[in-house]
PDB file of N, CA and C in Angstrom:
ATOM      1  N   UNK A   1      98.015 -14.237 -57.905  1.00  0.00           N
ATOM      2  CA  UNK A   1      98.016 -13.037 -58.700  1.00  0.00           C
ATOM      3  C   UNK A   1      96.668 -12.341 -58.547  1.00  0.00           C
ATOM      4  N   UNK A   2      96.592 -11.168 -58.411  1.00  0.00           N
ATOM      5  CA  UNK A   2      95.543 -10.236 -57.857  1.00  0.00           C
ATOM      6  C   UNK A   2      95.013  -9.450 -58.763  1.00  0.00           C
ATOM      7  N   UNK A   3      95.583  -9.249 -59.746  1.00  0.00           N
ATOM      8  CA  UNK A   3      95.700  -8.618 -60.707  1.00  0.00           C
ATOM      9  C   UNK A   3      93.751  -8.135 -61.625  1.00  0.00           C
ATOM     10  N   UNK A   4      93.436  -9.446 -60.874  1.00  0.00           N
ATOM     11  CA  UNK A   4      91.599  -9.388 -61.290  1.00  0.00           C
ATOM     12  C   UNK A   4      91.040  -8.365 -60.519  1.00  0.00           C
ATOM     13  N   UNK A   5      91.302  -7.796 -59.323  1.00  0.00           N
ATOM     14  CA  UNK A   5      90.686  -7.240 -58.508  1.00  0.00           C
ATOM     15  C   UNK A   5      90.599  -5.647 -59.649  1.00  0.00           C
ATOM     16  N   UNK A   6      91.418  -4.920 -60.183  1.00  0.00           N
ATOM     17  CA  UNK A   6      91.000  -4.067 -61.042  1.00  0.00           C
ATOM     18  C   UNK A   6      89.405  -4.405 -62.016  1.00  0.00           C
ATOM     19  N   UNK A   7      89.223  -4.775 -62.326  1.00  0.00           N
ATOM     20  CA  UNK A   7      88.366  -5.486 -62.967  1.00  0.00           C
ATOM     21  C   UNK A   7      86.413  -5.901 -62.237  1.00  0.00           C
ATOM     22  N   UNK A   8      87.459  -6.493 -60.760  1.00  0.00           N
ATOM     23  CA  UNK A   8      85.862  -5.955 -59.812  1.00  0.00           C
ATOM     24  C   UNK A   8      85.723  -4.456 -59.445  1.00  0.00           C
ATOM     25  N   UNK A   9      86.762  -3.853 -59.529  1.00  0.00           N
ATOM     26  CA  UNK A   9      86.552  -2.350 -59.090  1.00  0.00           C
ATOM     27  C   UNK A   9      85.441  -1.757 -60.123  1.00  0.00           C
ATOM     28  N   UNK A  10      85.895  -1.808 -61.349  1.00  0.00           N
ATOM     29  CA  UNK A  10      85.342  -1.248 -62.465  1.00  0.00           C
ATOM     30  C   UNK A  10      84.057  -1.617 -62.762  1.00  0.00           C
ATOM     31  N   UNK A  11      83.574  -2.293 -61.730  1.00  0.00           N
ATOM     32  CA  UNK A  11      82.344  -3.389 -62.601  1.00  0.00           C
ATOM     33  C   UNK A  11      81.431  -2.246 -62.189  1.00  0.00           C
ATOM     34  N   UNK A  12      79.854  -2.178 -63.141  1.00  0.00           N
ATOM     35  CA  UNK A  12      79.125  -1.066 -63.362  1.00  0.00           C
ATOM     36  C   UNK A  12      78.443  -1.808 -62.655  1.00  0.00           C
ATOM     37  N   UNK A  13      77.148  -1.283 -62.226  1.00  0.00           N
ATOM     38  CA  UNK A  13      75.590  -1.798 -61.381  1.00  0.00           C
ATOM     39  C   UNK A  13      75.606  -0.778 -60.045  1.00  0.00           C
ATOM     40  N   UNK A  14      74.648  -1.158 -59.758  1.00  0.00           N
ATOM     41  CA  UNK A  14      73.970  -0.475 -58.399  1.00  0.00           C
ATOM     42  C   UNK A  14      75.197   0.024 -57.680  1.00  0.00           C
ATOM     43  N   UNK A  15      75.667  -1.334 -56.837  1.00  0.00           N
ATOM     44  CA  UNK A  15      76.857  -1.733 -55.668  1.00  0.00           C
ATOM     45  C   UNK A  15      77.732  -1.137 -56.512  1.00  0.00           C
ATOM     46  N   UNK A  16      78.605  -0.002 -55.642  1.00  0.00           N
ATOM     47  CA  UNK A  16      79.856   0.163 -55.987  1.00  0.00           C
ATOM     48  C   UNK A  16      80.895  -1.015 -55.760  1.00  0.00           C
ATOM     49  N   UNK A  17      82.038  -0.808 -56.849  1.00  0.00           N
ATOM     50  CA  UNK A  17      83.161  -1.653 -57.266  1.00  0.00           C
ATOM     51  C   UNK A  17      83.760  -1.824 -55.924  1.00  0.00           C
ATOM     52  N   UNK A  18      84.223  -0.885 -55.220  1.00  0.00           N
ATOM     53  CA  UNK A  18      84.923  -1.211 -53.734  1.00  0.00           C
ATOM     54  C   UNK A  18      84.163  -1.901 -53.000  1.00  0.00           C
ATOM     55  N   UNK A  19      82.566  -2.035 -52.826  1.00  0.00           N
ATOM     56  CA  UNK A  19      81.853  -3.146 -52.061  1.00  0.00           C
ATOM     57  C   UNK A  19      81.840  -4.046 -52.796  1.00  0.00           C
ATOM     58  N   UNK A  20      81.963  -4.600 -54.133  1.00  0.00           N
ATOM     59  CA  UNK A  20      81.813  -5.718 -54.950  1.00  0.00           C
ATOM     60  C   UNK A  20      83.065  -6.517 -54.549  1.00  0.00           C
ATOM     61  N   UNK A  21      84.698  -5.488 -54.801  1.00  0.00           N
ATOM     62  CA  UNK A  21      85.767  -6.277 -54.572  1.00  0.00           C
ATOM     63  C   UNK A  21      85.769  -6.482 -52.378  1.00  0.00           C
ATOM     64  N   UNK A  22      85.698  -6.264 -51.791  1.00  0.00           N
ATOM     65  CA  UNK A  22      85.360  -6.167 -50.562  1.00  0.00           C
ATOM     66  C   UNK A  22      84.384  -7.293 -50.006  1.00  0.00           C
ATOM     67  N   UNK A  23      83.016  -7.172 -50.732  1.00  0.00           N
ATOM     68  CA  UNK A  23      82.951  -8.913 -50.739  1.00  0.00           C
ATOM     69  C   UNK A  23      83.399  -9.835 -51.211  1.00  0.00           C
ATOM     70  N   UNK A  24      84.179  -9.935 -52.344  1.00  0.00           N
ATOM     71  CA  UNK A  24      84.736 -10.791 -52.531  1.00  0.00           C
ATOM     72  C   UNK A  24      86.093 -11.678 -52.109  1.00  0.00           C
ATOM     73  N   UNK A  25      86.955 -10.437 -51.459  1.00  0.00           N
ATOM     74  CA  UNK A  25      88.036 -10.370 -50.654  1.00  0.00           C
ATOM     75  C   UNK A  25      87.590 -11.094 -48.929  1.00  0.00           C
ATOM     76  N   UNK A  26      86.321 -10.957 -48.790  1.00  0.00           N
ATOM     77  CA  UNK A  26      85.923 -11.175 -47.168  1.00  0.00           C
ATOM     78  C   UNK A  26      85.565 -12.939 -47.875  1.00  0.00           C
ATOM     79  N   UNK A  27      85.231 -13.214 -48.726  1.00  0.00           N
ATOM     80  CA  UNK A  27      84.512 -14.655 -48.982  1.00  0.00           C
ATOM     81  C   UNK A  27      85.889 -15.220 -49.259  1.00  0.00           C
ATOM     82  N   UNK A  28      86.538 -14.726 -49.854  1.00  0.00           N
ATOM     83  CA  UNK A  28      88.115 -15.663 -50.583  1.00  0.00           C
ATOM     84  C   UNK A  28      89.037 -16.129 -49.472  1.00  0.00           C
ATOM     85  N   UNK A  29      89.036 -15.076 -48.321  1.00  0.00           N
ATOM     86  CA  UNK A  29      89.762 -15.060 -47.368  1.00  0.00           C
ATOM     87  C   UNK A  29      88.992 -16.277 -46.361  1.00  0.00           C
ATOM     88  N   UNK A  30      87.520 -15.752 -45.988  1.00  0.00           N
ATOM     89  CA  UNK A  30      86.979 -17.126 -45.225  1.00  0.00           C
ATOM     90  C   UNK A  30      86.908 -18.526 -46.064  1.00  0.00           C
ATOM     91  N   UNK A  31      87.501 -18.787 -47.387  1.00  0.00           N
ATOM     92  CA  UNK A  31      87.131 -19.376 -47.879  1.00  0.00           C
ATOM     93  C   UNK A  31      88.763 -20.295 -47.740  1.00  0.00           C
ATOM     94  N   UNK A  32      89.768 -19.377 -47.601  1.00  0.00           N
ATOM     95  CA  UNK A  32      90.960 -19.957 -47.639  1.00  0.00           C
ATOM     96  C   UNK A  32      91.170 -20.157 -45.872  1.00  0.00           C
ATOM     97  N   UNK A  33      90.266 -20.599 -44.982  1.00  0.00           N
ATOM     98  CA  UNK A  33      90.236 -20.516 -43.481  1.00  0.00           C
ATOM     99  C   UNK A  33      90.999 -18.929 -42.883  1.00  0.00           C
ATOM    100  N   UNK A  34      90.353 -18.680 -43.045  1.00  0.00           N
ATOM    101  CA  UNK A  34      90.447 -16.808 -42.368  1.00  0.00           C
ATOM    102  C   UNK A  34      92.343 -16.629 -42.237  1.00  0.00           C
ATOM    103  N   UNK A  35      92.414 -16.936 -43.922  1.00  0.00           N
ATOM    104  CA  UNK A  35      94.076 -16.551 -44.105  1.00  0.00           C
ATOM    105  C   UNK A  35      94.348 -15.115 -44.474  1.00  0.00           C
ATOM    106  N   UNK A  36      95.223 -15.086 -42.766  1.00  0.00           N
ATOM    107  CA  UNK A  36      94.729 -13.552 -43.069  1.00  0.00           C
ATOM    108  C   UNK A  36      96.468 -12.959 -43.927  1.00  0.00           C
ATOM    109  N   UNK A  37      97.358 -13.611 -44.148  1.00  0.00           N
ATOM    110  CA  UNK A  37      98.271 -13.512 -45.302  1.00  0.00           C
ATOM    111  C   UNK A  37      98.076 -13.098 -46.261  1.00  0.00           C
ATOM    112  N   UNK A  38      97.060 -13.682 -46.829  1.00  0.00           N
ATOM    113  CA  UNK A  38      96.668 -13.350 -48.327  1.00  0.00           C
ATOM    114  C   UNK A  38      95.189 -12.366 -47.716  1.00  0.00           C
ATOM    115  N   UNK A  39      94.653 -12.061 -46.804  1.00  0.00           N
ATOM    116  CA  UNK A  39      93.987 -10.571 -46.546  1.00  0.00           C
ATOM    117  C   UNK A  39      94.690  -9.658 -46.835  1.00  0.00           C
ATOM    118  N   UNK A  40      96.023  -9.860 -46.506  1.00  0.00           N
ATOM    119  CA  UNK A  40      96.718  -8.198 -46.359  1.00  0.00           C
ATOM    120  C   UNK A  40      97.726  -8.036 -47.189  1.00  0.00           C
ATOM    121  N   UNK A  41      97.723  -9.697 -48.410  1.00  0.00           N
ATOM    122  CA  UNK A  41      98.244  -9.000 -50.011  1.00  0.00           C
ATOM    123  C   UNK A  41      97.205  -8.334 -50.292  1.00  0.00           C
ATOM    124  N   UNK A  42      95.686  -9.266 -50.290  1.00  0.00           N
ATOM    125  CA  UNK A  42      94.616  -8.017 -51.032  1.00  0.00           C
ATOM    126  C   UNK A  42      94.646  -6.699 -50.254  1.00  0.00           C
ATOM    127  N   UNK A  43      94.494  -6.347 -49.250  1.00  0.00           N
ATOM    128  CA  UNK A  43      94.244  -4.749 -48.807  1.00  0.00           C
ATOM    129  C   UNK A  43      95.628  -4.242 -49.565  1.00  0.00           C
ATOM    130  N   UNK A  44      96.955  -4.530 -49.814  1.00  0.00           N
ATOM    131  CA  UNK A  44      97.886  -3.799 -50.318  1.00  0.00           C
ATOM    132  C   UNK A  44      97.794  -3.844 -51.761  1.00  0.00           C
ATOM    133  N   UNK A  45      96.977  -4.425 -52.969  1.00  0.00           N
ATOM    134  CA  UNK A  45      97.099  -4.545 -53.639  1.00  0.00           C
ATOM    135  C   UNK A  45      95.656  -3.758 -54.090  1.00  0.00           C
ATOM    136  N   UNK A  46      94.581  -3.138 -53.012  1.00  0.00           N
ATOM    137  CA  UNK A  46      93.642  -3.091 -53.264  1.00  0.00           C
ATOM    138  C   UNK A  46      94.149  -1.670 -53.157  1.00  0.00           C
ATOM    139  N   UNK A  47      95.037  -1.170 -52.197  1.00  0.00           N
ATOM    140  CA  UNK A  47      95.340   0.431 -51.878  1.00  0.00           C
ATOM    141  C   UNK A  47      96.523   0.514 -52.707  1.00  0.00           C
ATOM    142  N   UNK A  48      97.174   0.292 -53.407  1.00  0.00           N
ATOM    143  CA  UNK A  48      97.754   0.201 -54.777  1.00  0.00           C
ATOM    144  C   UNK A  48      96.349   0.822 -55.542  1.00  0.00           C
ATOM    145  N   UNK A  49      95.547   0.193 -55.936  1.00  0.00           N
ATOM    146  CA  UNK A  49      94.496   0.126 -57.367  1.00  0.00           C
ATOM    147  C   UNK A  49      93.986   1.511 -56.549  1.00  0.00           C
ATOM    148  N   UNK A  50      93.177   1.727 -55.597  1.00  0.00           N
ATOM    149  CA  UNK A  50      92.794   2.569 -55.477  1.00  0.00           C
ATOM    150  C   UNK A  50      93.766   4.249 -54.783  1.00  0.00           C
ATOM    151  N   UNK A  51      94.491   3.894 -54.899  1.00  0.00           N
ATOM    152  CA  UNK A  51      95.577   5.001 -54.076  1.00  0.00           C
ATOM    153  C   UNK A  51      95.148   6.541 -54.323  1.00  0.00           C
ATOM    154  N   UNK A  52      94.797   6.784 -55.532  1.00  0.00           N
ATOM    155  CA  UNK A  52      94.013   7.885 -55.867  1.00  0.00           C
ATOM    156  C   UNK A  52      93.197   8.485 -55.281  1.00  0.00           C
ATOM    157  N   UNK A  53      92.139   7.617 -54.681  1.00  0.00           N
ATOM    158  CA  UNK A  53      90.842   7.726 -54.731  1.00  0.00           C
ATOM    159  C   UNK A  53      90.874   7.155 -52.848  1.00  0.00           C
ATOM    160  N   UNK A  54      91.306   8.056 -51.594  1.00  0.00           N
ATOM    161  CA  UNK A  54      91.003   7.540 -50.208  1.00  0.00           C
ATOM    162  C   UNK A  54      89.841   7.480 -49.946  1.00  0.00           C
ATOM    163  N   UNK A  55      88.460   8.011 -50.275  1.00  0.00           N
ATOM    164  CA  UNK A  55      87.533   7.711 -49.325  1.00  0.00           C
ATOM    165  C   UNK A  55      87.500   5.821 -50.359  1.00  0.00           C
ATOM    166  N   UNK A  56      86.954   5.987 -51.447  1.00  0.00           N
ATOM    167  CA  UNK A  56      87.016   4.616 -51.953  1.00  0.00           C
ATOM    168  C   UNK A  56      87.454   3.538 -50.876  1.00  0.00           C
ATOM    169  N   UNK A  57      89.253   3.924 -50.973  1.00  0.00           N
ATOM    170  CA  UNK A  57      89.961   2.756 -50.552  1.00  0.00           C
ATOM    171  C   UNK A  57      89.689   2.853 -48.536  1.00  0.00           C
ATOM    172  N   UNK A  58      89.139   3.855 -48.170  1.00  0.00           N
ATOM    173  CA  UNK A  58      88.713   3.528 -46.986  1.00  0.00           C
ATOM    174  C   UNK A  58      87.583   2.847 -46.563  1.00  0.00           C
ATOM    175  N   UNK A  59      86.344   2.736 -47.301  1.00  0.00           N
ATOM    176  CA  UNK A  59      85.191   2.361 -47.529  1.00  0.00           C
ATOM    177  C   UNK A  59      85.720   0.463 -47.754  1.00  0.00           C
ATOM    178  N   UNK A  60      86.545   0.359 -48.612  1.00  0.00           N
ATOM    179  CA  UNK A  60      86.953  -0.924 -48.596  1.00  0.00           C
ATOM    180  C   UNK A  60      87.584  -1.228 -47.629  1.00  0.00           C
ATOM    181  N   UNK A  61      89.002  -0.793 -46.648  1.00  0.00           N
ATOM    182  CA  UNK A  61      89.459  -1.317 -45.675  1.00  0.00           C
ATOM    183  C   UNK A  61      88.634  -1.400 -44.534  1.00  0.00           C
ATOM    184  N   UNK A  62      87.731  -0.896 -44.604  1.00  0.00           N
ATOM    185  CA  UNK A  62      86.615  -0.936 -43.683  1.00  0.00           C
ATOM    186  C   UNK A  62      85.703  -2.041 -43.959  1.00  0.00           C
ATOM    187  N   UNK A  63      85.652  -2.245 -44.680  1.00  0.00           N
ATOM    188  CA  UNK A  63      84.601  -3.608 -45.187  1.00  0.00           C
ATOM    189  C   UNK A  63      85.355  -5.082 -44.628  1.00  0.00           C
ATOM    190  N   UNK A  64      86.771  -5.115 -45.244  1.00  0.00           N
ATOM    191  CA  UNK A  64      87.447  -6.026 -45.210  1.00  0.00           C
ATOM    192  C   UNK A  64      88.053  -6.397 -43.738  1.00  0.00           C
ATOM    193  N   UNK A  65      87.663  -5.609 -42.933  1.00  0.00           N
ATOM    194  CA  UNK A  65      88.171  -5.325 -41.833  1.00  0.00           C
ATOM    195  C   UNK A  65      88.104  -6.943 -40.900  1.00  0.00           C
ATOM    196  N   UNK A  66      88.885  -7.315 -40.346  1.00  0.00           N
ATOM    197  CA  UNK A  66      88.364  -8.689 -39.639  1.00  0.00           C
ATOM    198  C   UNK A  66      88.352  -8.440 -38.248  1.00  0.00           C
ATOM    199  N   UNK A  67      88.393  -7.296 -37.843  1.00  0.00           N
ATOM    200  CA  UNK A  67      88.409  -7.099 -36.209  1.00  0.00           C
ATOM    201  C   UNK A  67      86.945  -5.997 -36.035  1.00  0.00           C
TER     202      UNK A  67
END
């Protein structure tokens, strides 16, 4: 359930929310051996949250990017 990633978006400080959730999405994923399955629930669940807002959600698919 992904459902937390709203929650890193929103987070206040320096680093914007799309680089906060973006690292965290790049560590979870190397962390689950570069499963990239559950990469590309988060990018769809991440362009869901941000759908509004494209440069945002491009700035993140760009981060998350594994190629």
């Amino acid at each position: 359930n992904l459902t937390y990633f709203r929650l890193l978006l929103s987070a206040g400080g320096v680093v914007p929310g799309e680089q906060v959730l973006a690292a965290h999405i790049r560590r979870m994923a190397a962390r689950r051996g570069d499963d990239t399955v559950w990469l590309e629930q988060a990018a769809r669940e991440s362009a869901l949250l941000l759908k509004q807002d494209h440069d945002r959600l491009m700035a993140l698919l760009s981060a998350i990017d594994p190629n």
